[in-house]
Protein backbone atom coordinates (compact mmCIF):
# COMPACT_ATOMS: atom_id res chain seq x y z
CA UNK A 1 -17.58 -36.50 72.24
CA UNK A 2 -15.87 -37.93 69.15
CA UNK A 3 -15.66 -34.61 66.79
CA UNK A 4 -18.51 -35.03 63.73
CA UNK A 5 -16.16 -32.86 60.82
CA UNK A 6 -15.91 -34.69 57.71
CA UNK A 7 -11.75 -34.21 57.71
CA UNK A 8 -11.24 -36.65 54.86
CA UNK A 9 -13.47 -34.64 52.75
CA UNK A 10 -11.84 -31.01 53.98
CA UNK A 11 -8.42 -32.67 53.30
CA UNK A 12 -9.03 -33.57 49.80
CA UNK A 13 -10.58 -30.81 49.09
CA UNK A 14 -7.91 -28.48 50.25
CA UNK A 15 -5.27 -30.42 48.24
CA UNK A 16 -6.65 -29.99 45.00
CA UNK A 17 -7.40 -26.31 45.72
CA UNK A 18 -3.74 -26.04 46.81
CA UNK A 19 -1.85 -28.81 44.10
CA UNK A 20 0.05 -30.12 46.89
CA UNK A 21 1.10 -27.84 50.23
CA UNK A 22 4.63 -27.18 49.46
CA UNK A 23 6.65 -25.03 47.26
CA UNK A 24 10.72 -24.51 46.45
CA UNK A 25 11.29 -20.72 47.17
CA UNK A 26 14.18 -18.72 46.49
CA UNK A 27 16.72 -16.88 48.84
CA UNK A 28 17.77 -14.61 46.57
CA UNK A 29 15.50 -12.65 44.84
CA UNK A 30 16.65 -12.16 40.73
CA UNK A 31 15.81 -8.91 39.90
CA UNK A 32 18.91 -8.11 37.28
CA UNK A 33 21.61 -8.87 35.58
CA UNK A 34 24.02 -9.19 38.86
CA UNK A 35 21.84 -11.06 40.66
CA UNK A 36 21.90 -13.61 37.85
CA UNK A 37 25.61 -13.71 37.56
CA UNK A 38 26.15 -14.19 41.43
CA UNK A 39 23.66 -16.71 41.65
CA UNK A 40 23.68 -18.61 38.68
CA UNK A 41 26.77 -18.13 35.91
CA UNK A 42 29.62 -17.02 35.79
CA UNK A 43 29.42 -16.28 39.27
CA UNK A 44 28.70 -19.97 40.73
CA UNK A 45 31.56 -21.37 39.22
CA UNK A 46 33.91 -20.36 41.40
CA UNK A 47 31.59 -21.97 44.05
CA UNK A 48 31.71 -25.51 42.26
CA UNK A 49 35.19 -25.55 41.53
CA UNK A 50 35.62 -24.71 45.45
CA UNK A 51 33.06 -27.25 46.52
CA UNK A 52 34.87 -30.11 44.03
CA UNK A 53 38.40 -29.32 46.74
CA UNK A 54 36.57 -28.90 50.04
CA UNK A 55 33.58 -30.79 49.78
CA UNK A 56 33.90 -31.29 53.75
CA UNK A 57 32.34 -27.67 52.81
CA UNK A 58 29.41 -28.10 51.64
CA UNK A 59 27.13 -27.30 54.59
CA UNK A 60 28.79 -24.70 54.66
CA UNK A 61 27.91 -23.22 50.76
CA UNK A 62 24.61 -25.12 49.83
CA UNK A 63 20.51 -26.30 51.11
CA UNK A 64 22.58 -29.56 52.79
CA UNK A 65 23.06 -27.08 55.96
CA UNK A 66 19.58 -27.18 56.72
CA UNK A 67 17.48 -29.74 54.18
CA UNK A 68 16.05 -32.77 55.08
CA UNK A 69 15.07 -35.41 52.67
CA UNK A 70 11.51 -37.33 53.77
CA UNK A 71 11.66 -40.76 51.96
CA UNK A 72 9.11 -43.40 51.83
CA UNK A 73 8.49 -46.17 49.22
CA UNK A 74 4.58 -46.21 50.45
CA UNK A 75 4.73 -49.93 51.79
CA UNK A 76 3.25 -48.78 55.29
CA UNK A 77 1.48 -45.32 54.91
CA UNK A 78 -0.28 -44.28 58.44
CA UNK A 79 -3.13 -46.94 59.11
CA UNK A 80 -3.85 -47.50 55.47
CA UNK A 81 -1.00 -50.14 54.60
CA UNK A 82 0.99 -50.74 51.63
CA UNK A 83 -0.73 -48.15 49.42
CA UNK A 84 2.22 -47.28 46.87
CA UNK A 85 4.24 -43.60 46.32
CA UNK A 86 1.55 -41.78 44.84
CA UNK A 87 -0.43 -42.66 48.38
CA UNK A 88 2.42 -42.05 50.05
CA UNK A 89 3.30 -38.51 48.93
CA UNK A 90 1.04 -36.54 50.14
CA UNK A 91 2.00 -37.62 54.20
CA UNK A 92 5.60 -36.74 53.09
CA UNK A 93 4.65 -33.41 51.96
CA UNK A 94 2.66 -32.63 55.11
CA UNK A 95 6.05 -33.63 56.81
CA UNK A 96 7.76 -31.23 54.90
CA UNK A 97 5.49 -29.01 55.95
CA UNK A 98 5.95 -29.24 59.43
CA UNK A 99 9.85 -29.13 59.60
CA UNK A 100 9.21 -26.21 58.45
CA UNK A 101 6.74 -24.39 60.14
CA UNK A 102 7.21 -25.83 63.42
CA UNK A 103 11.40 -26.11 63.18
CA UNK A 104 12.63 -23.90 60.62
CA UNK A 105 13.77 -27.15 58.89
CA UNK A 106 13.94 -27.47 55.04
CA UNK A 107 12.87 -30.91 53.76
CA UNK A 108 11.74 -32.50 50.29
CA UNK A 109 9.35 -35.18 49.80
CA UNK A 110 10.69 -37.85 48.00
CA UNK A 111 8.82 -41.37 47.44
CA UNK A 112 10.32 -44.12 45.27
CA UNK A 113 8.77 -46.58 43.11
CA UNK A 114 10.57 -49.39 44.58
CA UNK A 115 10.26 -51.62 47.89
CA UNK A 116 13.47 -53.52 47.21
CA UNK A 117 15.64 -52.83 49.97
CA UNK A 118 19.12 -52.93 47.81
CA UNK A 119 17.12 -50.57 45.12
CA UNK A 120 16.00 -48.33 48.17
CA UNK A 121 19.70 -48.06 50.18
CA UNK A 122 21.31 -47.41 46.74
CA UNK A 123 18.99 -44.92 45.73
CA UNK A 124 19.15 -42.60 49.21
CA UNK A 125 22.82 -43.32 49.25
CA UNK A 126 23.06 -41.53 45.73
CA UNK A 127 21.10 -38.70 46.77
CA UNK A 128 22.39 -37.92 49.94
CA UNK A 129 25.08 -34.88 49.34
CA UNK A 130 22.08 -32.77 48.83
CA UNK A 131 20.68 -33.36 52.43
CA UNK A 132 21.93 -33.33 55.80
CA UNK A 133 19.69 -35.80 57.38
CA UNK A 134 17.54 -38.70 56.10
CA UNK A 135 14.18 -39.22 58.03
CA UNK A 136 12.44 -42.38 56.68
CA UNK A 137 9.24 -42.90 57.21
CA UNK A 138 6.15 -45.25 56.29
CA UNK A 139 8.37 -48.54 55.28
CA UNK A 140 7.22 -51.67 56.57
CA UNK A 141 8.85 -53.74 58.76
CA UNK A 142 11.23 -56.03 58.83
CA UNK A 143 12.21 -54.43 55.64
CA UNK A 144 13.01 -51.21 57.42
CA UNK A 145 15.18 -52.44 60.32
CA UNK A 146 17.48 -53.52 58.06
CA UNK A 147 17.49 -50.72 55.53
CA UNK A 148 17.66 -48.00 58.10
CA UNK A 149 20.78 -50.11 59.49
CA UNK A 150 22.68 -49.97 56.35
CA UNK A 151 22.01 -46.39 55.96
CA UNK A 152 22.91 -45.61 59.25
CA UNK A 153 26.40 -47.79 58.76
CA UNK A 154 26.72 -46.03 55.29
CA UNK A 155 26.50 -42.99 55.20
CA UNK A 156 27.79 -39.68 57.41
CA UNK A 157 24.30 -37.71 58.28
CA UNK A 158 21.74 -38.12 60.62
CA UNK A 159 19.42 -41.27 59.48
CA UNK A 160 16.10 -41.69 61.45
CA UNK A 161 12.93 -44.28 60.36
CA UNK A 162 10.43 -42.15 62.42
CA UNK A 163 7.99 -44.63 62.60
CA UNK A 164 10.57 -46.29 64.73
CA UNK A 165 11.89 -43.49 66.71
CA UNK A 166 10.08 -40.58 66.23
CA UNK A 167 6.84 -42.94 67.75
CA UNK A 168 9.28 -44.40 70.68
CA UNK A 169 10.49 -40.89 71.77
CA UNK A 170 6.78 -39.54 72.41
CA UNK A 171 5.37 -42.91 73.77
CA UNK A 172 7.76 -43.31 76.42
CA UNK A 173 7.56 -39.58 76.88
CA UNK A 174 3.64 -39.94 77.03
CA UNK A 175 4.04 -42.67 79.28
CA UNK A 176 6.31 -41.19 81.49
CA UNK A 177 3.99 -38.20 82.30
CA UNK A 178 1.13 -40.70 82.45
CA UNK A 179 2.47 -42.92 85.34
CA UNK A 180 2.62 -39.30 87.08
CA UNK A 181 -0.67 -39.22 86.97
CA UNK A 182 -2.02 -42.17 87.81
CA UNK A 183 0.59 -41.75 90.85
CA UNK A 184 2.45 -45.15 90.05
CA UNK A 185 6.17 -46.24 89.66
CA UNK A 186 7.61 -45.89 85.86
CA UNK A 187 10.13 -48.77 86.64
CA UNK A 188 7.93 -51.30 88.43
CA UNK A 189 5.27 -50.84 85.46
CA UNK A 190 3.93 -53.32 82.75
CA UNK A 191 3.38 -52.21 79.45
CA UNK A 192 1.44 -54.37 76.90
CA UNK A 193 2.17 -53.09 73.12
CA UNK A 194 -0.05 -54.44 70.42
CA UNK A 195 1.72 -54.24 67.61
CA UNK A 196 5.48 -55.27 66.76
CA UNK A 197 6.13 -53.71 63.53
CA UNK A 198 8.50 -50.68 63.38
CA UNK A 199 6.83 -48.74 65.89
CA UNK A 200 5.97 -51.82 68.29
CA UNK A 201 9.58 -52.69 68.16
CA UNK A 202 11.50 -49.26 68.57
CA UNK A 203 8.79 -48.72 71.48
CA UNK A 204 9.77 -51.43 73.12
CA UNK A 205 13.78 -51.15 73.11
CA UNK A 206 13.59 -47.40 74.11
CA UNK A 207 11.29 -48.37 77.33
CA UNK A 208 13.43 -51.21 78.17
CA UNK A 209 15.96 -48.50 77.99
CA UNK A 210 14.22 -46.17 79.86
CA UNK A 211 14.02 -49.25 82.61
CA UNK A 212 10.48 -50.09 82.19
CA UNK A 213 9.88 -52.82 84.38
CA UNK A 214 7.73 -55.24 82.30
CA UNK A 215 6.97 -54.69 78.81
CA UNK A 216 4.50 -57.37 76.97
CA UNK A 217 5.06 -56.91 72.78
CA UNK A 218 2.17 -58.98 70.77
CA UNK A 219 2.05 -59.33 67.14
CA UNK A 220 -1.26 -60.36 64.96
CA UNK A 221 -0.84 -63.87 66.52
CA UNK A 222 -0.24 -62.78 69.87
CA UNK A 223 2.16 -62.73 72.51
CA UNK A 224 5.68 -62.27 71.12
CA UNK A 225 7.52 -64.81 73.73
CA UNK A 226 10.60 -67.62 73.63
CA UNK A 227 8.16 -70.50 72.61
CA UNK A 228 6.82 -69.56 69.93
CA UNK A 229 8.95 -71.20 66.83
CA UNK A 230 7.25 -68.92 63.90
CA UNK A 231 9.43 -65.78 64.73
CA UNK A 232 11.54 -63.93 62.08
CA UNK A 233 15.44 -62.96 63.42
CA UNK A 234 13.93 -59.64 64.74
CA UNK A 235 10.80 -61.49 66.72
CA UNK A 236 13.08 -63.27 67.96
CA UNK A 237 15.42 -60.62 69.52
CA UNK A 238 12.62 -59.16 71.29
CA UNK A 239 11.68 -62.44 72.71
CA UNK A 240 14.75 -62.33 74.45
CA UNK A 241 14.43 -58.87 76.06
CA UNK A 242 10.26 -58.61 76.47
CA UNK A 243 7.92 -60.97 78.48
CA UNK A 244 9.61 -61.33 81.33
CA UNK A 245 6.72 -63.81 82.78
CA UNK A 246 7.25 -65.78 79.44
CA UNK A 247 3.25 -65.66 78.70
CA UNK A 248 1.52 -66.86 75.89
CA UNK A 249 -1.52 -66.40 74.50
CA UNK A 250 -3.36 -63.28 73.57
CA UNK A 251 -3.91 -59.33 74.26
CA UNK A 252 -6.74 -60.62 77.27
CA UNK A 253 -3.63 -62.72 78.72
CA UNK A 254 -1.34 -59.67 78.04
CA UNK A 255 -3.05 -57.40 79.72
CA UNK A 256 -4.06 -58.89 82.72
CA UNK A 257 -2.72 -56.30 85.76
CA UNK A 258 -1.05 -54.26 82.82
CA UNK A 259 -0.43 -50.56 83.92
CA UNK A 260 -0.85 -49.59 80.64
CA UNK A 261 -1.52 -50.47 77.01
CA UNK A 262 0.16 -48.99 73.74
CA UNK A 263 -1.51 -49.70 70.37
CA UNK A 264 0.73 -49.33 67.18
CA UNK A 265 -1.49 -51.70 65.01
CA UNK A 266 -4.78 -50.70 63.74
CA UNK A 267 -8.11 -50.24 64.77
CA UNK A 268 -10.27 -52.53 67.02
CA UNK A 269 -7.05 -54.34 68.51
CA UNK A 270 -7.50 -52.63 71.68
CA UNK A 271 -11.40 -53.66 73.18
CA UNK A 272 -13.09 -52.28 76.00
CA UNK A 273 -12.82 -55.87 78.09
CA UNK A 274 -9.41 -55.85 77.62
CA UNK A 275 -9.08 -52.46 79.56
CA UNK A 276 -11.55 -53.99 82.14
CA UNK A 277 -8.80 -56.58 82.88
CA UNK A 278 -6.10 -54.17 83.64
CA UNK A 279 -4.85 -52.82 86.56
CA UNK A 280 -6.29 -49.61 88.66
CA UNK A 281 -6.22 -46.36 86.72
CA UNK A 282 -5.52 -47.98 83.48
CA UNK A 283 -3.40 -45.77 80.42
CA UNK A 284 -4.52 -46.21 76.78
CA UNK A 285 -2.70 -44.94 74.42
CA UNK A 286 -4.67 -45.59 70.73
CA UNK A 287 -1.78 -44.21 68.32
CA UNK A 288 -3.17 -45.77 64.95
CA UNK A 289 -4.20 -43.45 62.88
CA UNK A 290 -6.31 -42.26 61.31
CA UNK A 291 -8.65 -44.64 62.77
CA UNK A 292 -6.94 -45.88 66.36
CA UNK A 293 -7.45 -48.93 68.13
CA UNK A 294 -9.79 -47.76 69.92
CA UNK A 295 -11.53 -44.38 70.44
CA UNK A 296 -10.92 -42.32 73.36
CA UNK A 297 -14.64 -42.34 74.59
CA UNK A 298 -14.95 -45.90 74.20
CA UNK A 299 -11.58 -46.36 76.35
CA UNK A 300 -13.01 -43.63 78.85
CA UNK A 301 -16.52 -45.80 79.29
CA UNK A 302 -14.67 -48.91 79.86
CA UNK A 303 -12.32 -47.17 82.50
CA UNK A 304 -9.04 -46.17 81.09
CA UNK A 305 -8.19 -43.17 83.36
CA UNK A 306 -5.55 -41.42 80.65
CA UNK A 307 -6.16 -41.60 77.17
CA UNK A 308 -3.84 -40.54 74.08
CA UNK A 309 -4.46 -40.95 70.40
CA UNK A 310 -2.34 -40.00 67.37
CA UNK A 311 -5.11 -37.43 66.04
CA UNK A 312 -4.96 -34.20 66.35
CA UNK A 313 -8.98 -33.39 67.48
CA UNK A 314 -8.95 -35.16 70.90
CA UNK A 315 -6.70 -34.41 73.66
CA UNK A 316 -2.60 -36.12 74.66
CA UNK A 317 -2.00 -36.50 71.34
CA UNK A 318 0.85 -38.31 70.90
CA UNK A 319 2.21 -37.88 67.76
CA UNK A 320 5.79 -37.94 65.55
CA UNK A 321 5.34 -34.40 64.98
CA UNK A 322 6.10 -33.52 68.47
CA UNK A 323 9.78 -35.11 67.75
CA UNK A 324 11.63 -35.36 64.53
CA UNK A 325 11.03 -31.29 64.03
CA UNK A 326 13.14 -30.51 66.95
CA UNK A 327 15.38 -33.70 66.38
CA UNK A 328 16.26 -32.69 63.28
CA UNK A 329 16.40 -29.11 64.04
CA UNK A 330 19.69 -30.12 66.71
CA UNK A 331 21.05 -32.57 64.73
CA UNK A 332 21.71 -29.98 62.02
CA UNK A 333 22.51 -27.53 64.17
CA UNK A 334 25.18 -29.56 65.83
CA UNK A 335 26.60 -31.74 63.30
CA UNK A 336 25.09 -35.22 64.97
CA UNK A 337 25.84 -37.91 62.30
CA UNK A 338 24.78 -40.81 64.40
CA UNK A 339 21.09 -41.15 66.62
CA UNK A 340 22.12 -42.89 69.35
CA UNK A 341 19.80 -44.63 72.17
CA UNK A 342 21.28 -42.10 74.47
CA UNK A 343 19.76 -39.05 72.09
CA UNK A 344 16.52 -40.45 72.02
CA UNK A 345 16.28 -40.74 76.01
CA UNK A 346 17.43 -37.24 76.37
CA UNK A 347 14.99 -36.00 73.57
CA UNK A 348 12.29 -37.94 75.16
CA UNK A 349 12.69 -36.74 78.74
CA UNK A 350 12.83 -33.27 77.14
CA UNK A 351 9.88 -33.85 75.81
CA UNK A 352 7.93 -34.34 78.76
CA UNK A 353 9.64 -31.69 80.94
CA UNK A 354 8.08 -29.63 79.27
CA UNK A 355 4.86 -29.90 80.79
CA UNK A 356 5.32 -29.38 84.37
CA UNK A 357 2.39 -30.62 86.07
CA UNK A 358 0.47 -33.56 83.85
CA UNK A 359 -3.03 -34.03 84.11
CA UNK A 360 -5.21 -37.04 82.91
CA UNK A 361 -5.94 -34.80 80.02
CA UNK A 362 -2.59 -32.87 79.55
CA UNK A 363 0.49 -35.51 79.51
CA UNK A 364 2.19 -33.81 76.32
CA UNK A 365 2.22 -30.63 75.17
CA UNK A 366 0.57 -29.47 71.95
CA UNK A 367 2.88 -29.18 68.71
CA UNK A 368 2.13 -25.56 68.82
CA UNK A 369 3.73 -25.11 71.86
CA UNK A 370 7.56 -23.04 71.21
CA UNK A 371 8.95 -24.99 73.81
CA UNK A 372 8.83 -28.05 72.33
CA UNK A 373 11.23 -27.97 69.42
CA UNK A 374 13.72 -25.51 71.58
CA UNK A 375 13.75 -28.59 74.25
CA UNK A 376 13.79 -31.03 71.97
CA UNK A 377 16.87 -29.67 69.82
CA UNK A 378 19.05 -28.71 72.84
CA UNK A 379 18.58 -32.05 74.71
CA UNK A 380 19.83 -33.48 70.93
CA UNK A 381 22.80 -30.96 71.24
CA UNK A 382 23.60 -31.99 74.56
């Protein structure tokens, strides 16, 4: 039953009891005299003027060993759309938040009131000595393929859109358990992704990767295939690695004998008859949020046998937050500077090793679970 608490109204109310849910907190407490000179002047001098001759150092002196920066410019906030920085801060801080309580991981949020890509690579390019990794997060696509390229090219830390690959590690994880289940072949499957915006995209790729058999990608005017002429340069890539059968049309044609069926859009793109038309033991996986495609009891009464969601009140939830803590977490730890396609398979059959025996109700673990950032950050290691 679909859980009757009035979050939005909790949320906002905790908030502005709170003034935001993070805080900068010292190291060092300064209790006298010494402590200000060693932390502060004279002392830190001699730290600077170090730092200015070895500043292949700096991990090793400063936050940049272990401080994330989580930047958005608001264009593509959770369901909700381009809604601007001020929208868009308070989903960075709660991603602050849980790098570090769930990874030990200091981060910062930091939103910019820009959505010009040149203004946006420039500015994280200016900031970066502070930070040893760059997760982006809630830019809308196509804009963030390329800006996520250029950062990537550009600079010498860790840079992640986790819309992109955050979502694709814990889908194909998800899915992996979830053809388990359902007692079917991972590589002979069809997957049908509504959606082909960051998330749709990355999604795709990283099950092709993970040698999906068939994966369908549809965008708001349906099938993404080699026919259609209206396709930007990225559309068009995926044409040439997705829809194997070449179909057109839309989701009912997609999903016809479709193992399963990954939402990354927004609500009501997934309908019950479209589930009807799907093969036996169908997997739904609603990840819009907050509202998903379509809700789990809906799926459930028109036969979807596993069911996963991006929220946090029904079960599989299938969510960033059970990757980019632990991703980050071993890319610090180890010095990556570059997320490879490799990385994310690793981190994603981590992931779902770590629930040994899936059920229709259990095909990830919860974030809570200690396991999850220690696999996570040691398959990034490895």
């Amino acid at each position: 039953m679909t859980n009757q608490r009035d979050w939005g109204k909790d949320s906002l109310e905790l908030h502005k009891s709170l003034g935001g849910k993070i805080e900068v907190v010292s190291k060092k407490a300064i209790q006298n005299r010494e402590d200000l000179s060693l932390v502060y002047t004279p002392g830190v001098g001699a730290v600077s003027t170090y730092l200015a001759g070895h500043k292949d150092e700096i991990r090793e002196y400063t936050v940049k060993r272990n401080m994330v920066a989580v930047i958005s410019d608001g264009s593509a906030v959770l369901g909700l759309g381009n809604i601007g920085p001020e929208g868009a801060l308070p989903v960075m801080e709660g991603k602050a938040v849980l790098f570090k309580e769930l990874a030990g991981v200091d981060a910062f949020p930091i939103v910019l009131a820009t959505q010009d890509p040149d203004e946006i690579v420039a500015t994280v390019k200016n900031i970066a000595p502070v930070f040893g990794g760059i997760n982006l997060e809630d830019i809308s696509a196509p804009r963030c393929f390329a800006i996520e390229e250029r950062l990537q090219a550009e600079l010498d830390i860790p840079v992640m859109h986790d819309d992109q690959h955050g979502t694709a590690v814990v889908v194909l994880a998800g899915l992996t358990n979830a053809f388990k289940v359902v007692g079917k072949d991972f590589k002979q499957g069809k997957v049908v992704i509504v959606g082909s915006g960051a998330a749709g995209n990355a999604v795709a790729k990283l099950l092709l990767a993970a040698g999906v058999g068939n994966v369908v990608l549809l965008d708001r005017k349906g099938i993404i295939s080699k026919d259609r002429t209206d396709l930007d340069e990225y559309k068009m890539a995926m044409a040439q690695i997705t829809n194997k059968e070449n179909l057109n049309g839309d989701v009912s044609v997609a999903v016809r004998g479709a193992d399963a069926i990954v939402g990354v859009s927004g609500p009501g793109s997934i309908k019950p008859e479209h589930i009807k038309l799907m093969a036996d033991k169908p997997i739904v996986f609603g990840l819009a949020n907050p509202v998903p495609e379509i809700m789990p009891d809906e799926a459930k009464a028109a036969g979807a046998y596993v069911v996963a969601t991006g929220r946090s009140d029904f079960p599989n939830q299938t969510n960033n937050a059970l990757c980019f803590p632990g991703f980050f977490r071993g890319a610090l730890d180890n010095g990556v500077k570059k997320i490879t396609t490799e990385i994310k398979l690793a981190a994603a059959k981590a992931l779902a090793a770590t629930v040994e025996n899936p059920t229709a109700d259990k095909i990830l673990p919860n974030v809570f679970e200690k396991t999850v950032v220690q696999a996570i950050a040691s398959a990034v290691r490895q």
